[in-house]
PDB file of N, CA and C in Angstrom:
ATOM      1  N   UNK A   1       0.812  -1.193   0.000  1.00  0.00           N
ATOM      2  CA  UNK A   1       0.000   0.000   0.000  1.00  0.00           C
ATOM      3  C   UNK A   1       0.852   1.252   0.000  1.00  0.00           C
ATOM      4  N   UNK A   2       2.300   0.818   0.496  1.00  0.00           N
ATOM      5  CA  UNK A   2       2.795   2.384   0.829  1.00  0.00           C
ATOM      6  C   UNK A   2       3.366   2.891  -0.520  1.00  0.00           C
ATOM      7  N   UNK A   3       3.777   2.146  -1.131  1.00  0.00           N
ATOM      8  CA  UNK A   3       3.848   1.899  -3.281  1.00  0.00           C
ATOM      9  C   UNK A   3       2.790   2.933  -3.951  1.00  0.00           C
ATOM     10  N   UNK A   4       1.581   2.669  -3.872  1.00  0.00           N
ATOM     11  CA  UNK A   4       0.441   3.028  -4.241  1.00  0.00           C
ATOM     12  C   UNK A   4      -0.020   4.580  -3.725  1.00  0.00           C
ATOM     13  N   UNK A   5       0.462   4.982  -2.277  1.00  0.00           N
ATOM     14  CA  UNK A   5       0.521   5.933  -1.441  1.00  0.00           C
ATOM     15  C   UNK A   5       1.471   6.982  -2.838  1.00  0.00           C
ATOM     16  N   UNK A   6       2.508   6.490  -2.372  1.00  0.00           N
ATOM     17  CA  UNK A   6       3.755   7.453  -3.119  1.00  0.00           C
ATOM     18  C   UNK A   6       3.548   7.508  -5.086  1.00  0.00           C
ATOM     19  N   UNK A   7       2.933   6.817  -5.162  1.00  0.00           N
ATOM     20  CA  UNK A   7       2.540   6.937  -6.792  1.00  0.00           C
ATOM     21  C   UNK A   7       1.464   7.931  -6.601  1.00  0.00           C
ATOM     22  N   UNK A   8       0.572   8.014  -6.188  1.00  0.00           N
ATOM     23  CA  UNK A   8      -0.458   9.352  -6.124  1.00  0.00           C
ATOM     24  C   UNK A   8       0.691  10.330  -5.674  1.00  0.00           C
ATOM     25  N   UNK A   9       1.200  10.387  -4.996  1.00  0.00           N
ATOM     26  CA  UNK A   9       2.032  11.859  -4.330  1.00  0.00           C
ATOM     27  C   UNK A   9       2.602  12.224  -6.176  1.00  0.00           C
ATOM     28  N   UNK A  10       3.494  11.136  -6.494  1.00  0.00           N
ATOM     29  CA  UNK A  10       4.577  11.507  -7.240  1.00  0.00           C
ATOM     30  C   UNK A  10       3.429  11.940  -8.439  1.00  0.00           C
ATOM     31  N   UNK A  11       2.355  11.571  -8.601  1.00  0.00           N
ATOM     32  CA  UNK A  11       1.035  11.989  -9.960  1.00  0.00           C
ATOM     33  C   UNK A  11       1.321  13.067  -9.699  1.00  0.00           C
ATOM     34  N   UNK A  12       0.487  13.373  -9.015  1.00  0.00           N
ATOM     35  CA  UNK A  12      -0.308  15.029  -8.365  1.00  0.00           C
ATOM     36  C   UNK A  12       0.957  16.071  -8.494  1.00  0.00           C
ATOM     37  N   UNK A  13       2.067  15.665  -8.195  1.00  0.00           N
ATOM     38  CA  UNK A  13       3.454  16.764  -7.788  1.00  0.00           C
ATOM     39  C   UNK A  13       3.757  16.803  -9.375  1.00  0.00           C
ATOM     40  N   UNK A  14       3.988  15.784 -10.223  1.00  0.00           N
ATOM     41  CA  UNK A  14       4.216  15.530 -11.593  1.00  0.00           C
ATOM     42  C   UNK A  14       2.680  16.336 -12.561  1.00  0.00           C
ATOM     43  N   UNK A  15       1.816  16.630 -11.961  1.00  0.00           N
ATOM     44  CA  UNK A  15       1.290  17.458 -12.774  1.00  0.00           C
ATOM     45  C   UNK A  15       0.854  18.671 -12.104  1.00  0.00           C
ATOM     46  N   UNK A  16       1.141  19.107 -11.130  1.00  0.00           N
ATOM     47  CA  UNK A  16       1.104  20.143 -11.111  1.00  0.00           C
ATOM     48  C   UNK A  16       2.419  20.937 -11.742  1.00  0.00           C
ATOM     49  N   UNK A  17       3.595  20.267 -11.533  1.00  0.00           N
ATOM     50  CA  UNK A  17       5.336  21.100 -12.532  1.00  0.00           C
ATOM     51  C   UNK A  17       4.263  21.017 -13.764  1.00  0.00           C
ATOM     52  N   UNK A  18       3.740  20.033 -14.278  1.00  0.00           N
ATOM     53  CA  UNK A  18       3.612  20.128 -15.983  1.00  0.00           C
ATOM     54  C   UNK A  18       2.346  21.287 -15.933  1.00  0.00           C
ATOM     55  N   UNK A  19       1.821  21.729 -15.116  1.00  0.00           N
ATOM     56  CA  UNK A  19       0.592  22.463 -14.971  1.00  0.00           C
ATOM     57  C   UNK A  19       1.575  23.911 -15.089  1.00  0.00           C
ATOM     58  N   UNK A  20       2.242  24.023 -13.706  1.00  0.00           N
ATOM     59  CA  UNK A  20       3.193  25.303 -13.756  1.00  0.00           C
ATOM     60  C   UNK A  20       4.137  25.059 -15.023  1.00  0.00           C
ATOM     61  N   UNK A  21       4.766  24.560 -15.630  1.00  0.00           N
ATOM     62  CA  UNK A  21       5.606  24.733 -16.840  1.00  0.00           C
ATOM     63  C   UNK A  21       4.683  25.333 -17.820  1.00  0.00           C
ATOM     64  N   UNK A  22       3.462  24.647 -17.899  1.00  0.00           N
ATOM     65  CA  UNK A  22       2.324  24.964 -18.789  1.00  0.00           C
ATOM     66  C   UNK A  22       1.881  26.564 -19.130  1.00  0.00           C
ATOM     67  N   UNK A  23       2.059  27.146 -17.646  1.00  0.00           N
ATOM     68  CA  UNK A  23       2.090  28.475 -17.768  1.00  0.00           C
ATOM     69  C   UNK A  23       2.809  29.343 -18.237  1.00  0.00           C
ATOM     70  N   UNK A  24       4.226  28.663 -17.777  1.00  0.00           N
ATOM     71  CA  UNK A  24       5.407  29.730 -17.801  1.00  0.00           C
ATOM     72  C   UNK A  24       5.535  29.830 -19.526  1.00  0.00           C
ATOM     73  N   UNK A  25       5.098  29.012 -20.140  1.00  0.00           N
ATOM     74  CA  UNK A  25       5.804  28.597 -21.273  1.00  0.00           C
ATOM     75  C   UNK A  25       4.473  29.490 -22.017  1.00  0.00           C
ATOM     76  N   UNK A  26       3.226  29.205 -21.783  1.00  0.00           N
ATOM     77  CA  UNK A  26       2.029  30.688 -22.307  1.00  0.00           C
ATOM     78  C   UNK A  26       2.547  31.948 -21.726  1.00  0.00           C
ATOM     79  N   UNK A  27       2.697  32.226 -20.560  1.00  0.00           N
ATOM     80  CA  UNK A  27       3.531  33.696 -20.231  1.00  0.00           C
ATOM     81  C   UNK A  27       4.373  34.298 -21.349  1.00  0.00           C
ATOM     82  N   UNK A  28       5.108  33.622 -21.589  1.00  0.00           N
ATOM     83  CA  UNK A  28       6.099  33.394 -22.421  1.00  0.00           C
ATOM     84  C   UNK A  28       5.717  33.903 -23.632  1.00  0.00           C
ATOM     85  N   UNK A  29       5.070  33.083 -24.341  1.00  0.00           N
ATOM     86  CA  UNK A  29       4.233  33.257 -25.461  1.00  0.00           C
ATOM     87  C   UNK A  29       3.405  34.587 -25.690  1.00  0.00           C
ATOM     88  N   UNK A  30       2.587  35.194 -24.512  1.00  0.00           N
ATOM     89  CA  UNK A  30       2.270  36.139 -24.422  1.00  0.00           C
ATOM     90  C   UNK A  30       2.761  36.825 -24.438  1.00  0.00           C
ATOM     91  N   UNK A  31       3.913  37.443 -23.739  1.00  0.00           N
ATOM     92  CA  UNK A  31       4.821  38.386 -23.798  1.00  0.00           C
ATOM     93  C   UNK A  31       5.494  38.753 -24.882  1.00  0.00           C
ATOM     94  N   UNK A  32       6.124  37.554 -25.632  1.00  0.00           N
ATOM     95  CA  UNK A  32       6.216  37.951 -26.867  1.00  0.00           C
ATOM     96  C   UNK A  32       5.720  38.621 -28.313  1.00  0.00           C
ATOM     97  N   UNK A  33       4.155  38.155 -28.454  1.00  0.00           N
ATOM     98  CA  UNK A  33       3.216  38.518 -28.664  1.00  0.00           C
ATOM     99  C   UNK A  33       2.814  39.729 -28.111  1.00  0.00           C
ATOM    100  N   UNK A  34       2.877  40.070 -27.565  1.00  0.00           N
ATOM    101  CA  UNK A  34       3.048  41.643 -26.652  1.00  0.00           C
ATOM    102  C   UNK A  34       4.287  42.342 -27.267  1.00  0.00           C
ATOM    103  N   UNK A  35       5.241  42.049 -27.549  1.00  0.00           N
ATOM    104  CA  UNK A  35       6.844  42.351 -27.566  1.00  0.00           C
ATOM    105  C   UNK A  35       6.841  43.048 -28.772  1.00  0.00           C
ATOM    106  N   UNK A  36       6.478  41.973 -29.893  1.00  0.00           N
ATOM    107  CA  UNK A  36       6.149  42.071 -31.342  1.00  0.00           C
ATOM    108  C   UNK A  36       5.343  43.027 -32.149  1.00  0.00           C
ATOM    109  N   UNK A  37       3.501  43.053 -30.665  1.00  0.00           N
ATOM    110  CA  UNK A  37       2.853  44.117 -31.100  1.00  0.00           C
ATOM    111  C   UNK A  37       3.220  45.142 -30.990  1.00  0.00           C
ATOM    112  N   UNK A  38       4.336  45.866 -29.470  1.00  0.00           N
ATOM    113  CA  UNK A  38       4.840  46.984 -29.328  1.00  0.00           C
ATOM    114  C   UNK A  38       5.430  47.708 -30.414  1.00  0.00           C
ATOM    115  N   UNK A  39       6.528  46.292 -30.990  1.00  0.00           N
ATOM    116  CA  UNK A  39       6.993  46.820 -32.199  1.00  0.00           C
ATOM    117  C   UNK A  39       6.727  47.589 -33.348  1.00  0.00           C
ATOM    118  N   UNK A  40       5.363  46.736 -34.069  1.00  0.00           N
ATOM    119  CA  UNK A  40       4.284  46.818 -34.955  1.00  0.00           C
ATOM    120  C   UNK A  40       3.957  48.270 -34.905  1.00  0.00           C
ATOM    121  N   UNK A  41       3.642  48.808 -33.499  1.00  0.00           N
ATOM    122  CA  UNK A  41       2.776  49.966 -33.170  1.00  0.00           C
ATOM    123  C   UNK A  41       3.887  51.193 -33.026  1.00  0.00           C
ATOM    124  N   UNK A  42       4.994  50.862 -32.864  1.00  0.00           N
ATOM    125  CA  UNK A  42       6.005  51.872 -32.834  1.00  0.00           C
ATOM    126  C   UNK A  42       6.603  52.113 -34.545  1.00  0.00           C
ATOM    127  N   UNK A  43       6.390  50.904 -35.392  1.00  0.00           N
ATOM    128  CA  UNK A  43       7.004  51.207 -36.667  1.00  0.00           C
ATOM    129  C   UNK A  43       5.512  51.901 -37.282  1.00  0.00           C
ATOM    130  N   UNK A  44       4.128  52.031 -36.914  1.00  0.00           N
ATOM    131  CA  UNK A  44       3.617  52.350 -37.427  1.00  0.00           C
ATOM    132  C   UNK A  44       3.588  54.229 -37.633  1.00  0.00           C
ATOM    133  N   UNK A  45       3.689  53.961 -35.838  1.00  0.00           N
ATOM    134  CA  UNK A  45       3.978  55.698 -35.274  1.00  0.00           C
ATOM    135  C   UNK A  45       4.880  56.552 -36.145  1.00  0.00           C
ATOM    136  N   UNK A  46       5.995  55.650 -35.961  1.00  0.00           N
ATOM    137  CA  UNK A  46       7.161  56.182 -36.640  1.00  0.00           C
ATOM    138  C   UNK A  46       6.432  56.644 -37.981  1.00  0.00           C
ATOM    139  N   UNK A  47       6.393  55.982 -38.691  1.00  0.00           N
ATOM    140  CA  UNK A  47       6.163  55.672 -40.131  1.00  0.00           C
ATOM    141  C   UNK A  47       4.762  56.858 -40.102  1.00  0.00           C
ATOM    142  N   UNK A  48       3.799  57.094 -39.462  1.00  0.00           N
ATOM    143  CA  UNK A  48       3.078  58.007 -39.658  1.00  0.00           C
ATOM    144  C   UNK A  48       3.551  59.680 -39.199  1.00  0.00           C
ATOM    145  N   UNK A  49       4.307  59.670 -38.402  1.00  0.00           N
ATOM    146  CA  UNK A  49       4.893  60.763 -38.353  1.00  0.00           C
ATOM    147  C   UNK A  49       6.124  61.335 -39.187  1.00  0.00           C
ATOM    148  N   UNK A  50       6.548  60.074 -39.816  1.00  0.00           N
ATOM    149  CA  UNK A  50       7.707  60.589 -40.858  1.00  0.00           C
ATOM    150  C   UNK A  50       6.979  61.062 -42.223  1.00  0.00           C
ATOM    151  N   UNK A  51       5.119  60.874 -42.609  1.00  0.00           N
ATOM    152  CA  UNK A  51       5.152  61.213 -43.315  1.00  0.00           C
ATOM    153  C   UNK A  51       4.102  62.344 -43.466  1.00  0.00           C
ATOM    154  N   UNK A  52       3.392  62.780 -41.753  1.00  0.00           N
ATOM    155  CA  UNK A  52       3.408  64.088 -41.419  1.00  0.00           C
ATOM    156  C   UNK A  52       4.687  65.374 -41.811  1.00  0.00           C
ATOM    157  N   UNK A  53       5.779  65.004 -41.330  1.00  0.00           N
ATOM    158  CA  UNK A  53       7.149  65.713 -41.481  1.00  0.00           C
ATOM    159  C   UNK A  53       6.770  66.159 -43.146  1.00  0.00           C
ATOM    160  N   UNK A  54       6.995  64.614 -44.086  1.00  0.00           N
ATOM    161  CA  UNK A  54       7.497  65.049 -44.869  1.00  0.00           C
ATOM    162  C   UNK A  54       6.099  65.615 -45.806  1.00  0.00           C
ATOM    163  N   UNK A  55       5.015  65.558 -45.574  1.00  0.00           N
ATOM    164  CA  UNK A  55       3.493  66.574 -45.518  1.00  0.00           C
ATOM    165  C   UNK A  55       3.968  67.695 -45.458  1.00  0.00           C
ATOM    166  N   UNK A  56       4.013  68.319 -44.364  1.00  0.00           N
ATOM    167  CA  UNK A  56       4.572  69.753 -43.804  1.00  0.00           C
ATOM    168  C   UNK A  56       5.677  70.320 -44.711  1.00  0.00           C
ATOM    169  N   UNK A  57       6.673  69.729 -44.802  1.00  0.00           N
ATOM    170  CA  UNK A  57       7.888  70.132 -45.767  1.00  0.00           C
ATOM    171  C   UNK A  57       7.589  70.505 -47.228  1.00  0.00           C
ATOM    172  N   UNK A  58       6.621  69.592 -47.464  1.00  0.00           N
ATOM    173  CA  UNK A  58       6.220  69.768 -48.782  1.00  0.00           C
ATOM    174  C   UNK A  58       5.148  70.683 -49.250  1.00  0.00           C
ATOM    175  N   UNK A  59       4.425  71.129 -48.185  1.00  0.00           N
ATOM    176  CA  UNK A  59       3.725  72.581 -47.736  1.00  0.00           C
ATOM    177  C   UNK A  59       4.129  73.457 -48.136  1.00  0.00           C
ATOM    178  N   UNK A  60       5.028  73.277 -47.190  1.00  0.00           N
ATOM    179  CA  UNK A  60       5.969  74.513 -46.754  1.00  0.00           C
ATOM    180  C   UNK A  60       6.561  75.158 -48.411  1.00  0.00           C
ATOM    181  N   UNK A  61       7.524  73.631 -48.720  1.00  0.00           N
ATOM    182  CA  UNK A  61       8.113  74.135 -50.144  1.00  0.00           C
ATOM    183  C   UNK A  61       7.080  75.123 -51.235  1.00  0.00           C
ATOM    184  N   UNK A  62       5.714  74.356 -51.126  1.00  0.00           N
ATOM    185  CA  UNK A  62       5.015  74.496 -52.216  1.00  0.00           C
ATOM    186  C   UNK A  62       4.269  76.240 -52.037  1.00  0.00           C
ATOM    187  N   UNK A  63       4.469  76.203 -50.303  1.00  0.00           N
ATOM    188  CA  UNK A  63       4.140  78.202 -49.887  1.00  0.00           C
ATOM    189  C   UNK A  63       4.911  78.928 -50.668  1.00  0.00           C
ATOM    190  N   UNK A  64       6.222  78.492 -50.321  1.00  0.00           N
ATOM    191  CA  UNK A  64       6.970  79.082 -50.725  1.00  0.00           C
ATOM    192  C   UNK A  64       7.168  79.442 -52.138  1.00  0.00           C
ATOM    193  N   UNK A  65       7.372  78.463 -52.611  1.00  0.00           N
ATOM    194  CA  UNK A  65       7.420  78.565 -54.238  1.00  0.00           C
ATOM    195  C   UNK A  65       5.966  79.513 -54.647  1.00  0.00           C
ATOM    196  N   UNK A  66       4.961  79.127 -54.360  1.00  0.00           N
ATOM    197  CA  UNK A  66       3.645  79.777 -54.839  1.00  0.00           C
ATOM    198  C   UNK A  66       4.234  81.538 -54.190  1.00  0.00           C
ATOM    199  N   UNK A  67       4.461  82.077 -52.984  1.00  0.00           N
ATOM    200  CA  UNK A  67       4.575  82.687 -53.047  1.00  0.00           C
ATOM    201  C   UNK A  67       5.999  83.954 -53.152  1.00  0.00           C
ATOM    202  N   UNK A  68       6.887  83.340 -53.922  1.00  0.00           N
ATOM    203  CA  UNK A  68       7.687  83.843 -54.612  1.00  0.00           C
ATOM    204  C   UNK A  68       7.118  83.923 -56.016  1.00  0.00           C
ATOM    205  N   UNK A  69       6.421  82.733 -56.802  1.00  0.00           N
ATOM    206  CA  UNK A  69       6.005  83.220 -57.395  1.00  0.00           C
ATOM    207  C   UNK A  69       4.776  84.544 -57.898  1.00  0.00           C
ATOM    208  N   UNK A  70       4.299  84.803 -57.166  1.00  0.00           N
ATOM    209  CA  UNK A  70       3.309  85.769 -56.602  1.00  0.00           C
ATOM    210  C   UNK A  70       4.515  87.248 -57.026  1.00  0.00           C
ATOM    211  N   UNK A  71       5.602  86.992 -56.002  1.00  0.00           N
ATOM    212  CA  UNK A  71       5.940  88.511 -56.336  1.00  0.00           C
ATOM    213  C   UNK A  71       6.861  88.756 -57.111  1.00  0.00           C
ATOM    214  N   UNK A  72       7.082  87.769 -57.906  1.00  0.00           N
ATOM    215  CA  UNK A  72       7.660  87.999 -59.029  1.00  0.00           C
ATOM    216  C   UNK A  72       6.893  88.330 -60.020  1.00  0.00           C
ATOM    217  N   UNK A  73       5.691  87.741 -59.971  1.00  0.00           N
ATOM    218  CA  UNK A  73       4.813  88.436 -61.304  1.00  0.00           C
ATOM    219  C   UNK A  73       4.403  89.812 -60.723  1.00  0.00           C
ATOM    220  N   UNK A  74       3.875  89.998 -59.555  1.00  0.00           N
ATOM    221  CA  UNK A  74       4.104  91.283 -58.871  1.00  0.00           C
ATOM    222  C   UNK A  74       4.821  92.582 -59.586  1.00  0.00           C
ATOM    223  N   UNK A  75       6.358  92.245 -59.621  1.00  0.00           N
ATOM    224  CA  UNK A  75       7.070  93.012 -60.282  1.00  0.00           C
ATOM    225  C   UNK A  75       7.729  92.773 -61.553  1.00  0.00           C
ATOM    226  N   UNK A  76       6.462  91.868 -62.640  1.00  0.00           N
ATOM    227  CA  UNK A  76       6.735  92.030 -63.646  1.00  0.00           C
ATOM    228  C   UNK A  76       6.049  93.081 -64.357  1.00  0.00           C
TER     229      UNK A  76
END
């Protein structure tokens, strides 16, 4: 009987590690998945503000040009 005793202990202890490994190893998984989306969302940022910048710049150029041209016909 005391055989039979210690085979339930050694079950129960043997699945609860595979229960806790079970987690660590989804934690895991999650986090990465987390890790990846951060990424995703920072190249997007990036990427939308680089082409705010280059919006604005191209504004800007096109003020400019329009209004140089302005006073040049001005003083034609």
């Amino acid at each position: 009987m005391q055989g039979d005793a210690n085979f339930g202990q050694t079950t129960t202890s043997t699945g609860i590690g595979e229960s806790e490994s079970n987690e660590i190893h989804r934690f895991e998984l999650l986090r990465n998945e987390l890790m990846e989306l951060e990424k995703r969302v920072r190249r997007s940022t990036d990427q939308y503000e680089n082409e705010e910048v280059c919006l604005m710049l191209f504004n800007s150029s096109y003020n400019s040009f329009f209004l140089h041209a302005i006073r040049v016909s001005t003083y034609a």
